[in-house]
C-alpha atoms as a PDB file:
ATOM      1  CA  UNK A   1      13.572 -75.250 -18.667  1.00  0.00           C
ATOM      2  CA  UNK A   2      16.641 -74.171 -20.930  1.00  0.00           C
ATOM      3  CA  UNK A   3      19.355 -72.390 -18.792  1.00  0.00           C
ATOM      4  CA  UNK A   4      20.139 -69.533 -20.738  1.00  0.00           C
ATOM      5  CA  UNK A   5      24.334 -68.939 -21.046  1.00  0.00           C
ATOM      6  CA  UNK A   6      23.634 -65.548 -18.629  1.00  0.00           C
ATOM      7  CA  UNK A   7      22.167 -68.257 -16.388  1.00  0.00           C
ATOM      8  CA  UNK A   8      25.158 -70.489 -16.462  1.00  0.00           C
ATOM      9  CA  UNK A   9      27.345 -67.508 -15.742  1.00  0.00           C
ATOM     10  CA  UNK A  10      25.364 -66.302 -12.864  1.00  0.00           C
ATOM     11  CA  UNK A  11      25.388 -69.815 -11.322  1.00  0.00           C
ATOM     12  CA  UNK A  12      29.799 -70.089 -12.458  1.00  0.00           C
ATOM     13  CA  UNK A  13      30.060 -66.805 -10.240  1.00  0.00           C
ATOM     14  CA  UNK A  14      28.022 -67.741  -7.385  1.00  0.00           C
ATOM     15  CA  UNK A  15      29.860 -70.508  -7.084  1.00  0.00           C
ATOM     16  CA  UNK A  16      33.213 -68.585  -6.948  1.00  0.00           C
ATOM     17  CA  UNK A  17      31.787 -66.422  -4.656  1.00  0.00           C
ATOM     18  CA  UNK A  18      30.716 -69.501  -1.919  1.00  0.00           C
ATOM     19  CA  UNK A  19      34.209 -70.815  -2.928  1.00  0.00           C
ATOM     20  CA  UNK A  20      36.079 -67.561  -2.122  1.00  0.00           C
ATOM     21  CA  UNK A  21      33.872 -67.397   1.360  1.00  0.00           C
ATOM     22  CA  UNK A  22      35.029 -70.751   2.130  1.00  0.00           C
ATOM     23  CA  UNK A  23      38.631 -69.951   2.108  1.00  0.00           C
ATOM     24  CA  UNK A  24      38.560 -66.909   3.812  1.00  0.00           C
ATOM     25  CA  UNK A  25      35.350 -67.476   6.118  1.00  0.00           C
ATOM     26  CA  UNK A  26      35.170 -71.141   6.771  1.00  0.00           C
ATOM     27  CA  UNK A  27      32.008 -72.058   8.177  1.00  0.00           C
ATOM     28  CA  UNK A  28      30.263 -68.734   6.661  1.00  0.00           C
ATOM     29  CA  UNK A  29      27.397 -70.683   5.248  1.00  0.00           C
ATOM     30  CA  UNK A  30      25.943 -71.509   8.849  1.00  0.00           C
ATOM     31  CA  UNK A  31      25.958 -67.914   9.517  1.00  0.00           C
ATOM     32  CA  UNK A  32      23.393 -67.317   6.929  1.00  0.00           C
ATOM     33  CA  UNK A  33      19.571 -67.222   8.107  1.00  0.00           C
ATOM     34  CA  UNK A  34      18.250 -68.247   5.211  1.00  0.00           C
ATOM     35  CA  UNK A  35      14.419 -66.951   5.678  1.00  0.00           C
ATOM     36  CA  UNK A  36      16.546 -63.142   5.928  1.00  0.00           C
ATOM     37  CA  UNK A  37      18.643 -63.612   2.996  1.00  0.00           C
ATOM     38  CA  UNK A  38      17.486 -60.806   0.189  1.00  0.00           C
ATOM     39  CA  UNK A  39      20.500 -60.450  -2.288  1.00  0.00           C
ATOM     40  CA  UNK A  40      19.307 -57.055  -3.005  1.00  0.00           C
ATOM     41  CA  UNK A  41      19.951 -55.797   0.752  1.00  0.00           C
ATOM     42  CA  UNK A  42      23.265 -54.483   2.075  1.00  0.00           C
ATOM     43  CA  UNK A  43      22.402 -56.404   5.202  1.00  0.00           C
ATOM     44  CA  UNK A  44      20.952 -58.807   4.649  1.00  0.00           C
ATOM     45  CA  UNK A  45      22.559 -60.080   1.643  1.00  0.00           C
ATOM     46  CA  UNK A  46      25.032 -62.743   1.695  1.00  0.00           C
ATOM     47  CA  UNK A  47      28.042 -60.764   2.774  1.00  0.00           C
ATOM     48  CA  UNK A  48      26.003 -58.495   5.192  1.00  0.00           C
ATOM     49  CA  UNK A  49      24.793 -61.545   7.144  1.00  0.00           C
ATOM     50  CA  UNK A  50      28.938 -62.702   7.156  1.00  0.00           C
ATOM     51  CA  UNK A  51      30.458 -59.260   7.831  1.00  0.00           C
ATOM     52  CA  UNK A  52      27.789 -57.025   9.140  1.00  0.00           C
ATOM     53  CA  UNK A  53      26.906 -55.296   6.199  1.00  0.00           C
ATOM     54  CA  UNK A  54      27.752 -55.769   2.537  1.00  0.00           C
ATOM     55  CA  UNK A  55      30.349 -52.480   2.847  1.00  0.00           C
ATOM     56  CA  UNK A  56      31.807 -54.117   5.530  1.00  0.00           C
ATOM     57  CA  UNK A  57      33.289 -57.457   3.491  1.00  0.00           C
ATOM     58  CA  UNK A  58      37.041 -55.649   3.235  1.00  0.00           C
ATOM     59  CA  UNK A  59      38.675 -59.364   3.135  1.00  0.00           C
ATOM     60  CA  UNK A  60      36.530 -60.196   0.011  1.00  0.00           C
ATOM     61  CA  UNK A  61      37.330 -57.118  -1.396  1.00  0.00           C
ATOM     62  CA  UNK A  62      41.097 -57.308  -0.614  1.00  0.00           C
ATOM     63  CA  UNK A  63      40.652 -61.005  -2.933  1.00  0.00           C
ATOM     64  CA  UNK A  64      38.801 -59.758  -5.386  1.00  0.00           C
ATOM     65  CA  UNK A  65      40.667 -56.330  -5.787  1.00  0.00           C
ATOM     66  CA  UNK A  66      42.885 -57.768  -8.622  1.00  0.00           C
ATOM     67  CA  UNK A  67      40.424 -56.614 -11.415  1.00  0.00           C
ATOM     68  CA  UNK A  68      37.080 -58.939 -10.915  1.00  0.00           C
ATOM     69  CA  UNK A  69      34.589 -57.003  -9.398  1.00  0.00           C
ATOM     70  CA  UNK A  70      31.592 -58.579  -7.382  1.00  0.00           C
ATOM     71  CA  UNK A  71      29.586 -59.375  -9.860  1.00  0.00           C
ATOM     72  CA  UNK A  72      32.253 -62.171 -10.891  1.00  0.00           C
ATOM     73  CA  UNK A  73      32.119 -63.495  -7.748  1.00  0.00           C
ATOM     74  CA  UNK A  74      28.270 -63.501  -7.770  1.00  0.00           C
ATOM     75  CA  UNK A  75      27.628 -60.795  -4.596  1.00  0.00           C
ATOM     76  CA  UNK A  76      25.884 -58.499  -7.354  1.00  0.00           C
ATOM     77  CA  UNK A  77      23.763 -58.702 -11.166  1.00  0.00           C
ATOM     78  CA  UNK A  78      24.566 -57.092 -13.758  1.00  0.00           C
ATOM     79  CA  UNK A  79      21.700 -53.788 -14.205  1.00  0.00           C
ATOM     80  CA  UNK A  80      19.142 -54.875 -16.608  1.00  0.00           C
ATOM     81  CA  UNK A  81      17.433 -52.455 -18.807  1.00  0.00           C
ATOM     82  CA  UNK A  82      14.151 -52.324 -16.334  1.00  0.00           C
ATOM     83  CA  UNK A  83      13.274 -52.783 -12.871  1.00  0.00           C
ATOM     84  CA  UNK A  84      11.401 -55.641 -13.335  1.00  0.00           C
ATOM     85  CA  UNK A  85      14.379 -57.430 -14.825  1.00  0.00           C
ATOM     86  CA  UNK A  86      16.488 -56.884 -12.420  1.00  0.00           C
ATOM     87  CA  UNK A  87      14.316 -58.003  -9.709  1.00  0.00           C
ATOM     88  CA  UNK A  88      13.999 -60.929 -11.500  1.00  0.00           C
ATOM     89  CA  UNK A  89      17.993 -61.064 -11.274  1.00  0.00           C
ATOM     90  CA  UNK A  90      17.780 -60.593  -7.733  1.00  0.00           C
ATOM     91  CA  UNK A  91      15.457 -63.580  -7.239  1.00  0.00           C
ATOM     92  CA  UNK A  92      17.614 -65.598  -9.485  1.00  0.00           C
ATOM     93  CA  UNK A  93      20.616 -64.927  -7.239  1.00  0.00           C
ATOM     94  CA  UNK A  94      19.058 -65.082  -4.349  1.00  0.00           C
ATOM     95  CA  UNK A  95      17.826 -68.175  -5.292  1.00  0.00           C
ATOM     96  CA  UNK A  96      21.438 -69.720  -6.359  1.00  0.00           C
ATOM     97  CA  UNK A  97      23.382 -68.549  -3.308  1.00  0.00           C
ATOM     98  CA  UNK A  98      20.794 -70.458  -1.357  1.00  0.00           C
ATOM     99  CA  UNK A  99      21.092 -73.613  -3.141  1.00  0.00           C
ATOM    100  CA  UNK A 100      24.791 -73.276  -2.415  1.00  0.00           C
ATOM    101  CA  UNK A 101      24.364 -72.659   1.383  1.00  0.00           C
ATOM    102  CA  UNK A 102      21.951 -75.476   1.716  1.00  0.00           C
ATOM    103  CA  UNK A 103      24.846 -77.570  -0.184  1.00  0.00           C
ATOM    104  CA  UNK A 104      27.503 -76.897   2.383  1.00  0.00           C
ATOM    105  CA  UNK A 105      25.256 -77.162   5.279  1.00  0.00           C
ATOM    106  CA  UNK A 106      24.658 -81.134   4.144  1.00  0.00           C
END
């Protein structure tokens, strides 16, 4: 499989994103029940199983207030034309933020 330069991206910002939580939540990636993580859930999302709910993240959004917004930090997608493709984007990030949880919980 070819990763596409969207795909690279995506993957760059996650990993900002897991880098960001470790500085200002250590030990966030523990927190994370894997089986309930659905990127495309206020709750249950990354930063709504750290903070409560995905509103809730002010200390991320105090860091990332300077002009980045949470797509750059990989917390969001970009919309895609259809709803199809953006679930797919979903999956996708879903599916990258858990590689990077399993890789801190090594």
């Amino acid at each position: 499989m070819t990763t596409t330069s969207t795909e690279t991206e995506v993957e760059a910002a996650v990993a900002r994103g897991a880098e960001l939580l470790d500085r200002i939540e250590p030990g966030w990636a523990a927190r994370i029940g894997l089986g309930l993580l659905d990127m495309a859930s206020c709750s249950r999302c990354v930063l709504g199983q750290v903070y409560g709910d995905y509103s809730f993240a002010h200390r991320v959004w105090d860091v990332i207030d300077d002009g980045d917004d949470a797509v750059a930090y990989g917390f969001e997608i970009r919309h895609r034309p259809t709803f199809a493709e953006d679930q797919d984007a979903w999956e996708d990030l879903e599916r990258l933020w858990a590689d990077e949880i399993l890789r801190r919980r090594v």
